[in-house]
Protein backbone atom coordinates (compact mmCIF):
# COMPACT_ATOMS: atom_id res chain seq x y z
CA UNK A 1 4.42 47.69 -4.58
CA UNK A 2 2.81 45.40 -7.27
CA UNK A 3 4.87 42.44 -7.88
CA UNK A 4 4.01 40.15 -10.66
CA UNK A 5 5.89 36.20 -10.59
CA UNK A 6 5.11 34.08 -13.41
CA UNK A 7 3.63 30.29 -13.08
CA UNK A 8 7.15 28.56 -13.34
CA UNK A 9 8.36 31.05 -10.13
CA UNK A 10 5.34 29.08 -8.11
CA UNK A 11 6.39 25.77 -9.71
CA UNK A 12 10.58 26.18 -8.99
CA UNK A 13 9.61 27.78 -5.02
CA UNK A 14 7.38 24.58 -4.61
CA UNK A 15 9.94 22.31 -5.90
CA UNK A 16 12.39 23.89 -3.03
CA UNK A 17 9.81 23.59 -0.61
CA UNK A 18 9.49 19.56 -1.03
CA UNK A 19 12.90 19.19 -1.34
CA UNK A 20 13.54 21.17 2.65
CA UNK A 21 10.80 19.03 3.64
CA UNK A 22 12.26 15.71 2.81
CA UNK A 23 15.99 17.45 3.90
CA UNK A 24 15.12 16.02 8.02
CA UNK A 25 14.95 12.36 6.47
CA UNK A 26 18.02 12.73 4.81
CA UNK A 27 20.33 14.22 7.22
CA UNK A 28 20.58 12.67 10.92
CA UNK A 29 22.67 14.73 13.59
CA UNK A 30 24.64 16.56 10.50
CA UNK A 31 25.74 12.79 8.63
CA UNK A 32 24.59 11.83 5.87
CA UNK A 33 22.84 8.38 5.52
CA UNK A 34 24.98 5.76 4.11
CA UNK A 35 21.84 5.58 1.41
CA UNK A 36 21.49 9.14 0.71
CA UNK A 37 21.47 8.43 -3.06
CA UNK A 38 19.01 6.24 -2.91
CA UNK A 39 16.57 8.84 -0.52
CA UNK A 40 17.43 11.60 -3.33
CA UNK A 41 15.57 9.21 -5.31
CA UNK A 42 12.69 8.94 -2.90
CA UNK A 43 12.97 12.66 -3.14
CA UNK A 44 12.84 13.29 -6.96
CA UNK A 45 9.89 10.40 -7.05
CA UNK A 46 7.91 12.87 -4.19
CA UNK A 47 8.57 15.78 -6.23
CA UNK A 48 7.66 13.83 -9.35
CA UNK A 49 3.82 12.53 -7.84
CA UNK A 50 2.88 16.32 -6.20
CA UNK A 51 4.41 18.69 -8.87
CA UNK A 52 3.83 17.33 -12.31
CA UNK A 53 1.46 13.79 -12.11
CA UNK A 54 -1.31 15.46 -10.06
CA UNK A 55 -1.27 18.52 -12.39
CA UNK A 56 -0.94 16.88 -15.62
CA UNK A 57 -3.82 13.62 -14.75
CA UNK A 58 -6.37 16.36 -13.62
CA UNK A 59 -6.18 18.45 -16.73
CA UNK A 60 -7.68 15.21 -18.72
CA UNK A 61 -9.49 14.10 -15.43
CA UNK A 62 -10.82 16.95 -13.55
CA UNK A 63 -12.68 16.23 -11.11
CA UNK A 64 -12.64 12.72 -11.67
CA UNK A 65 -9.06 12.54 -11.06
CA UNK A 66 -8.05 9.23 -8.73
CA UNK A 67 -4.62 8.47 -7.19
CA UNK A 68 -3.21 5.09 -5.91
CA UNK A 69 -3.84 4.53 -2.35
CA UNK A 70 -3.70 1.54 0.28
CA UNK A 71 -5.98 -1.07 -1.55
CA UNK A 72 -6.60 0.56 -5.16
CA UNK A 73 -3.41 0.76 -7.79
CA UNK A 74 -4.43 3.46 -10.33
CA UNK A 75 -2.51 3.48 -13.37
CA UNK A 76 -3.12 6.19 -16.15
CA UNK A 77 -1.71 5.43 -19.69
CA UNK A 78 -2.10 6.85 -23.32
CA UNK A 79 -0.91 10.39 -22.07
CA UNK A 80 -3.25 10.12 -19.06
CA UNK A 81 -5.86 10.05 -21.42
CA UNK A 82 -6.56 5.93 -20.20
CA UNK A 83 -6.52 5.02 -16.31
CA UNK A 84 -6.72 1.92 -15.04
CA UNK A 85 -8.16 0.93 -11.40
CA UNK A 86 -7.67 -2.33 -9.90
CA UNK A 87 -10.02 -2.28 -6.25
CA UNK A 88 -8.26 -5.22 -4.46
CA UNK A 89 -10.94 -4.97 -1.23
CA UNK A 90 -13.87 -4.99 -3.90
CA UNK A 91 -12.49 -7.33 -6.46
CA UNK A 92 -13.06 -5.00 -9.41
CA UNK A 93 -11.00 -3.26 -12.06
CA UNK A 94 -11.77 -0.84 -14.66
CA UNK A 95 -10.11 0.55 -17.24
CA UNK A 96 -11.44 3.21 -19.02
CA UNK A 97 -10.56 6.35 -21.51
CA UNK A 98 -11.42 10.06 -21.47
CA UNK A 99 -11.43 12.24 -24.09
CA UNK A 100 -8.40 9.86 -26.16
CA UNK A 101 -7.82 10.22 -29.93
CA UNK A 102 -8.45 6.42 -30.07
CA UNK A 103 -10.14 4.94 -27.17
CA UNK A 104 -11.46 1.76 -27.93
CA UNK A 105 -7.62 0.84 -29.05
CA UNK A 106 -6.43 2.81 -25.69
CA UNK A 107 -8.46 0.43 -23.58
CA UNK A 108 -7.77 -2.91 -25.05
CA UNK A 109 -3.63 -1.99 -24.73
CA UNK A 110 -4.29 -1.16 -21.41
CA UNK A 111 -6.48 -4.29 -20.31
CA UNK A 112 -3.34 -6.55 -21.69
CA UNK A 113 -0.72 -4.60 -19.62
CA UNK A 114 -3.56 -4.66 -16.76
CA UNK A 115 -3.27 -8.80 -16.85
CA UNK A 116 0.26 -8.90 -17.86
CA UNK A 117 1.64 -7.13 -14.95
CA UNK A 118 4.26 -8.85 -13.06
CA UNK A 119 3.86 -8.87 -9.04
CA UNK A 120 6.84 -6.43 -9.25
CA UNK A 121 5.93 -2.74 -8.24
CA UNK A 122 9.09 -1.68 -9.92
CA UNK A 123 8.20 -2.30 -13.58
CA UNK A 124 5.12 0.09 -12.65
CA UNK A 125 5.41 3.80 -12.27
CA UNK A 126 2.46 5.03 -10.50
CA UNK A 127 3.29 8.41 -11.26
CA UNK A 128 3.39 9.00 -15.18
CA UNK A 129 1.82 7.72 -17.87
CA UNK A 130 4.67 5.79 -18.86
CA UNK A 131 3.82 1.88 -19.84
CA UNK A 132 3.81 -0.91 -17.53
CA UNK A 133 6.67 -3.59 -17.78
CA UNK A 134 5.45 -7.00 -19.11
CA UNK A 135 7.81 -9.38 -17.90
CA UNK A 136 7.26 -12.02 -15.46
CA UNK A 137 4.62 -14.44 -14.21
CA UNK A 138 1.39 -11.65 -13.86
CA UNK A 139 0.36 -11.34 -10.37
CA UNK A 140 -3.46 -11.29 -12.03
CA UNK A 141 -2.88 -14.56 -12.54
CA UNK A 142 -5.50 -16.86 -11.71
CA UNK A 143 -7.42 -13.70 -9.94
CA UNK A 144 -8.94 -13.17 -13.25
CA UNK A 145 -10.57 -15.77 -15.73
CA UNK A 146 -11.21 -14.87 -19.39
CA UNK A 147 -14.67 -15.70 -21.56
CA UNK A 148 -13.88 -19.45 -20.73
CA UNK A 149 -12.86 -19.17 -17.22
CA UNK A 150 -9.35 -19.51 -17.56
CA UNK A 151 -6.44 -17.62 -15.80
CA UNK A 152 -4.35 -15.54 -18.10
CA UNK A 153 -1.05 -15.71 -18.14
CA UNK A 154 0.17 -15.56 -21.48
CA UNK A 155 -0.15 -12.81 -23.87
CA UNK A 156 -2.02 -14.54 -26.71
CA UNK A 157 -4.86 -15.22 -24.03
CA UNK A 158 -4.72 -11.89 -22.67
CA UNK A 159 -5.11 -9.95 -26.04
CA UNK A 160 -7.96 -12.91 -26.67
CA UNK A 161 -9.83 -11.67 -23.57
CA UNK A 162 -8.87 -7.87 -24.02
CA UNK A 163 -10.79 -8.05 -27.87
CA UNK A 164 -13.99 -10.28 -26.20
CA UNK A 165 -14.25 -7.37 -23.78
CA UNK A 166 -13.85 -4.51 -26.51
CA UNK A 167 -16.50 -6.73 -28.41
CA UNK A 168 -19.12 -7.00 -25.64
CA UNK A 169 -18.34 -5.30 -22.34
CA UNK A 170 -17.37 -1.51 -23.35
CA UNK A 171 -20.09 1.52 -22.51
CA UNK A 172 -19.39 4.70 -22.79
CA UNK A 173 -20.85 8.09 -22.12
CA UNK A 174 -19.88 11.27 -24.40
CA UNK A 175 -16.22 11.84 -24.60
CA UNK A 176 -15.61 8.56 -21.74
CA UNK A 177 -15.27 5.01 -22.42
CA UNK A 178 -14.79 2.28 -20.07
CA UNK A 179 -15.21 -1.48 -18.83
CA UNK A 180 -15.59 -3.15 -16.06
CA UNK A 181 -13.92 -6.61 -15.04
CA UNK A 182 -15.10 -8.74 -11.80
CA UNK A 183 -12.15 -10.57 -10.11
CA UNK A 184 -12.85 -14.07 -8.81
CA UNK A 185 -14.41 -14.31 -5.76
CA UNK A 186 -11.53 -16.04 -3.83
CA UNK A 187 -9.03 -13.13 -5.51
CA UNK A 188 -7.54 -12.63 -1.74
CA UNK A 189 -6.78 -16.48 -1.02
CA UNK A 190 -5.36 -16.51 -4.70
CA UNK A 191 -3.35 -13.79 -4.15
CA UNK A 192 -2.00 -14.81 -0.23
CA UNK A 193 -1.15 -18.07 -1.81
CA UNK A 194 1.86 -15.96 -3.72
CA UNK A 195 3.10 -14.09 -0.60
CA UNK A 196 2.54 -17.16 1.75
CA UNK A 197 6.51 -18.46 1.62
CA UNK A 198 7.43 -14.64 2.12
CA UNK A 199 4.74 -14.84 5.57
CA UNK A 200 6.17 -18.57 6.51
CA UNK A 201 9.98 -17.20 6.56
CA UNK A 202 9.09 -13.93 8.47
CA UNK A 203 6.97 -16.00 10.94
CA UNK A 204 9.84 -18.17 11.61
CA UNK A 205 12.33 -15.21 11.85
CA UNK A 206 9.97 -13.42 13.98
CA UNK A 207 8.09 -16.13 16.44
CA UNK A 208 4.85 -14.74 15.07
CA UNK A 209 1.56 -16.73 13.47
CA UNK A 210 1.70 -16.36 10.12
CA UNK A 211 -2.42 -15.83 10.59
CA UNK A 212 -1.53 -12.53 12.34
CA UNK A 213 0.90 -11.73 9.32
CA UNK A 214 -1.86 -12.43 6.75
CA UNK A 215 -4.57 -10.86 8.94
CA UNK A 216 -2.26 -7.81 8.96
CA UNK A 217 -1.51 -7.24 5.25
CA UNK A 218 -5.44 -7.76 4.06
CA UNK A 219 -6.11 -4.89 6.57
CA UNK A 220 -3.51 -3.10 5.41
CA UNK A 221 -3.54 -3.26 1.46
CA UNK A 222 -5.76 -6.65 0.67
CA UNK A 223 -2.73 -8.28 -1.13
CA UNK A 224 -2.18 -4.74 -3.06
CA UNK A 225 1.30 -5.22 -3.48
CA UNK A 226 1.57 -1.42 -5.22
CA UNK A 227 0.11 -0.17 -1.94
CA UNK A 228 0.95 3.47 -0.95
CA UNK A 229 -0.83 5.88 1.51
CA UNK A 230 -0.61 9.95 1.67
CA UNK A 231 0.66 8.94 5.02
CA UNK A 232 4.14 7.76 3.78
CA UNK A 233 2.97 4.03 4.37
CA UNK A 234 4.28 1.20 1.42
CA UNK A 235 3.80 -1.63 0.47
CA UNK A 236 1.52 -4.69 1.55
CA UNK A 237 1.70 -3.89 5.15
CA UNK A 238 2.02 -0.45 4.82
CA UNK A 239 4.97 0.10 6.73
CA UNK A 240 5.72 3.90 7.66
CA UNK A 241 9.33 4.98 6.26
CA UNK A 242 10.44 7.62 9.59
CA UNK A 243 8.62 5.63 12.23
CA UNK A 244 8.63 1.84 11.88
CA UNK A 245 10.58 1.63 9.21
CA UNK A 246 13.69 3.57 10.69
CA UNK A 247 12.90 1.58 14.17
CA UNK A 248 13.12 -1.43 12.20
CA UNK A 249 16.30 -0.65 11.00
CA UNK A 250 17.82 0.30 13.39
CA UNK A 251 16.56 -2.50 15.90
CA UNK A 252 16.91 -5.43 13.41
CA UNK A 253 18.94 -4.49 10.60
CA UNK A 254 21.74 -2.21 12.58
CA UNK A 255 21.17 0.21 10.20
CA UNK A 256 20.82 4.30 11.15
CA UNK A 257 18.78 5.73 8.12
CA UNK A 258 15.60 4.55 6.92
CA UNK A 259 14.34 2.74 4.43
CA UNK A 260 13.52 3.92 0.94
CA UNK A 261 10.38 3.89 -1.19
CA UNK A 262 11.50 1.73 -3.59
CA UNK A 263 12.69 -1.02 -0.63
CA UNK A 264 9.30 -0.95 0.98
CA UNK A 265 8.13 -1.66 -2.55
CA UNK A 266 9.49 -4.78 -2.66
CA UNK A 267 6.94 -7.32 -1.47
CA UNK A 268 9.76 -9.88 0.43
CA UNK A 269 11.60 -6.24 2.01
CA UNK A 270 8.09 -5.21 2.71
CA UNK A 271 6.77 -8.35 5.00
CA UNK A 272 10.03 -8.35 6.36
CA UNK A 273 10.03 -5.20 8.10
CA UNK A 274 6.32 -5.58 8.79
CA UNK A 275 6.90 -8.38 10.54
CA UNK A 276 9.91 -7.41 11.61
CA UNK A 277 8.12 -4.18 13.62
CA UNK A 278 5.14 -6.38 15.09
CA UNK A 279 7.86 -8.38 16.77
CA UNK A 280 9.52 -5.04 18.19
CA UNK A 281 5.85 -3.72 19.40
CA UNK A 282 6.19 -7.36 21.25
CA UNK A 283 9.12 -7.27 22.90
CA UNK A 284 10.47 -3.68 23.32
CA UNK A 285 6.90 -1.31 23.52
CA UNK A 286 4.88 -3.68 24.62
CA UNK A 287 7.52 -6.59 26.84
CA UNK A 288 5.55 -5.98 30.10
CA UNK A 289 2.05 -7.10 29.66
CA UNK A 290 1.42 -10.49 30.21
CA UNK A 291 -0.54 -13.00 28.39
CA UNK A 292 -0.52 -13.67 25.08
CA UNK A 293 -3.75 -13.05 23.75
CA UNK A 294 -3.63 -9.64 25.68
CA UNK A 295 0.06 -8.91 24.41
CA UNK A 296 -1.90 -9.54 20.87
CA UNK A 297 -4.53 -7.53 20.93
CA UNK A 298 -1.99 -4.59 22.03
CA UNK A 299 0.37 -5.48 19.30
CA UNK A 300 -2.50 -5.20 16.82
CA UNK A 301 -4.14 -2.06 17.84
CA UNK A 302 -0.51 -0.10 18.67
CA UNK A 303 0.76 -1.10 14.63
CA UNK A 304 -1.83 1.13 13.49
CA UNK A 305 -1.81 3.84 15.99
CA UNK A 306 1.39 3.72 17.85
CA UNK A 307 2.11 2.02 21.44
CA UNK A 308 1.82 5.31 23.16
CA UNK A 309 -1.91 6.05 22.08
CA UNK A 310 -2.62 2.04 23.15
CA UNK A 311 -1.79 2.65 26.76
CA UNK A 312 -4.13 5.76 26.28
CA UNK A 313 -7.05 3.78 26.20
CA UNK A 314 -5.98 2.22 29.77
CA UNK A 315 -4.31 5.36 31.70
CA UNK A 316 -2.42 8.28 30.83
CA UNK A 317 0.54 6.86 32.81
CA UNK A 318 2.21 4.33 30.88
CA UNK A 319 2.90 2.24 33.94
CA UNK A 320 -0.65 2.37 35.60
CA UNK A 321 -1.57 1.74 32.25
CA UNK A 322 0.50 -2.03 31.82
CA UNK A 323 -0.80 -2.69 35.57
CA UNK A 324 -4.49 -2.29 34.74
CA UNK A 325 -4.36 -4.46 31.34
CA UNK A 326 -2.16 -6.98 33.50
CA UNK A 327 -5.22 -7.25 35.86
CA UNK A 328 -7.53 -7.57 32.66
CA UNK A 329 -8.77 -10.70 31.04
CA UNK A 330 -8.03 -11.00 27.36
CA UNK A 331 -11.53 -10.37 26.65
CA UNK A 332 -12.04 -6.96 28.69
CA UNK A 333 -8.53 -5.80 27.23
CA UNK A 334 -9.98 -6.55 23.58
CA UNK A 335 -13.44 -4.27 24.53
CA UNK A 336 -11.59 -1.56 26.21
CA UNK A 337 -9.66 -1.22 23.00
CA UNK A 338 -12.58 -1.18 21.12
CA UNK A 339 -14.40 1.36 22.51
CA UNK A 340 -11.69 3.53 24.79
CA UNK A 341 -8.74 3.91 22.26
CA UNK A 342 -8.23 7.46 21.35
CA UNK A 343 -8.06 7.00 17.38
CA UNK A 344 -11.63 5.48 16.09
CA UNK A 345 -9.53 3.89 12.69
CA UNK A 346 -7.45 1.88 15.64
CA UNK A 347 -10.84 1.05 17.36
CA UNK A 348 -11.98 -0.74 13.62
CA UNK A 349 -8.44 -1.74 12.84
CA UNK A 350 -8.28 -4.22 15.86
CA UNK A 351 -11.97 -5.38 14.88
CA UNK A 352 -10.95 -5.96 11.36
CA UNK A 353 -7.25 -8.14 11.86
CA UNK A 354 -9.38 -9.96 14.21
CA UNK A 355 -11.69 -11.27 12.17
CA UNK A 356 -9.37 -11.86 9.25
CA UNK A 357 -7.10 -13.60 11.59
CA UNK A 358 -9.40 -16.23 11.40
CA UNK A 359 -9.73 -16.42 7.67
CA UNK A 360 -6.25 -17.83 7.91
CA UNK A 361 -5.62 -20.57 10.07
């Protein structure tokens, strides 16, 4: 038998696939979550980023094509013909235009939305190539300088510094046209500084350092506050929507669903239930070792990998596993993480918050 479906067959059964995927989330034993609405949403905006952005951004982009992730926001524009890529760990955005009817015009609209954007995920789709939302105090601000080293926050200065790069910065190659702009050095700080009342109130709420917070979120996204992950991690620390997100719910909040997208989005919602699930690692996964700097270290390594996979690294049984990091110092609980834990990106992660912890005493 020879049987012949056409493109849009592939596109409709793939459409049903995503949406029986995403069904577990939705339903929990046979209710349905009191914010089942807003989950359809979270639904519609999956179905939105793998059926039709990936498709459409790689027909101008090829092989070149980039997505958002943890500590890059990637923004195309100008019918995907114009992408924008702001590197928050490097410090570096580009903007730059392939194959558009009119890209030295393409770029300089873009650069202005690039420094007007407001530290607001939700006046940003990351998923068409629909403009970005001006409104608002950008959260650029003062983590780039124009020509005469001064931050941009107003429009007039921002179209001022858009035309001196168009004038002096733009290089192209065939078809592509781009340009490159350095963030300050001290972007991070600049950035923190915004989130810092956010870290002091969930500190408070929590009994936690607000170092560890900070430490935590520049691991996580460095101060990306459009942060996503293939994972199904959002937001500035990257919180997971079925596993820490739902625990946090339904530990802190009372809640039984999970969080949404667009919640986890939200930079005060997001540091919230960050924090909010470092404190449960503390005193639910983690309540019976002893010592704080030991408890830490744990904490730390178990919010990137899970609590189960820490005790790994000590014994397969959980319990011999709490006796023998009880009968640890602090110092030969922090190596046997380091080298013992069974996930290598845990291994780094407890290396890296760490060392930023420091950063921000």
């Amino acid at each position: 038998m020879n049987l012949n479906f056409s493109p849009s067959f592939f596109s409709y059964f793939r459409l049903v696939g995503l949406w029986l995927l995403c069904l577990p989330a939705l339903a929990d034993d046979g209710r349905l979550p009191d914010n089942f609405a807003e989950l359809s949403d979270d639904v519609q905006a999956v179905i939105l980023e793998y059926a039709f952005f990936s498709e459409k951004a790689n027909q101008v982009w090829g092989q070149d094509f980039e997505e958002a992730s943890a500590h890059a926001m990637v923004k195309y524009l100008d019918d995907y013909h114009t992408r924008v890529h702001i590197d928050f760990a490097a410090g570096r955005i580009r903007v730059e235009s392939e194959r558009s009817k009119t890209p030295l015009t393409a770029i300089k609209q873009a650069l202005v939305a690039t420094l007007l954007t407001p530290a607001d995920p939700s006046a940003v789709d990351l998923y068409t190539a629909a403009d970005m939302g001006i409104t608002g105090k950008p959260f650029l601000a003062g983590q780039v300088l124009d020509q005469d080293g001064k931050s941009i926050e107003y429009p007039w200065r921002a179209e001022r510094f858009a035309q001196y790069l168009i004038d002096h910065k733009v290089r192209h190659k065939g078809a592509r046209y781009w340009v490159d702009v350095a963030m300050v050095r001290s972007h991070k700080q600049r950035s923190a500084a915004g989130y810092r009342p956010l870290v002091e109130r969930a500190a408070t709420r929590y009994k936690l350092s607000p170092s560890l917070i900070l430490a935590v979120i520049e691991t996580e996204s460095s101060f990306n506050p459009f942060a996503v992950s293939h994972a199904g991690a959002y937001g500035l620390m990257q919180v997971m929507q079925n596993t820490a997100g739902r625990d946090v719910y339904q530990r802190i909040y009372g809640r039984d669903d999970r969080p949404t997208r667009s919640y986890l989005l939200n930079p005060a919602n997001n540091i919230d239930a960050g924090s909010a699930y470092l404190s449960i690692l503390r005193d639910v996964y983690l309540r019976d070792i002893q010592g704080w700097q030991k408890r830490e270290y744990c904490i730390i390594a178990a919010y990137n990998g899970g609590a189960g996979n820490l005790f790994k690294a000590f014994h397969s049984d959980r319990k011999k596993a709490v006796q023998r990091i009880n009968a640890m110092s602090a110092e030969e609980v922090y190596r046997t993480i380091v080298h013992k834990h069974p996930k290598a990106e845990s291994r780094r992660y407890l290396e890296k918050v760490t060392a930023f912890k420091k950063h921000w005493f």
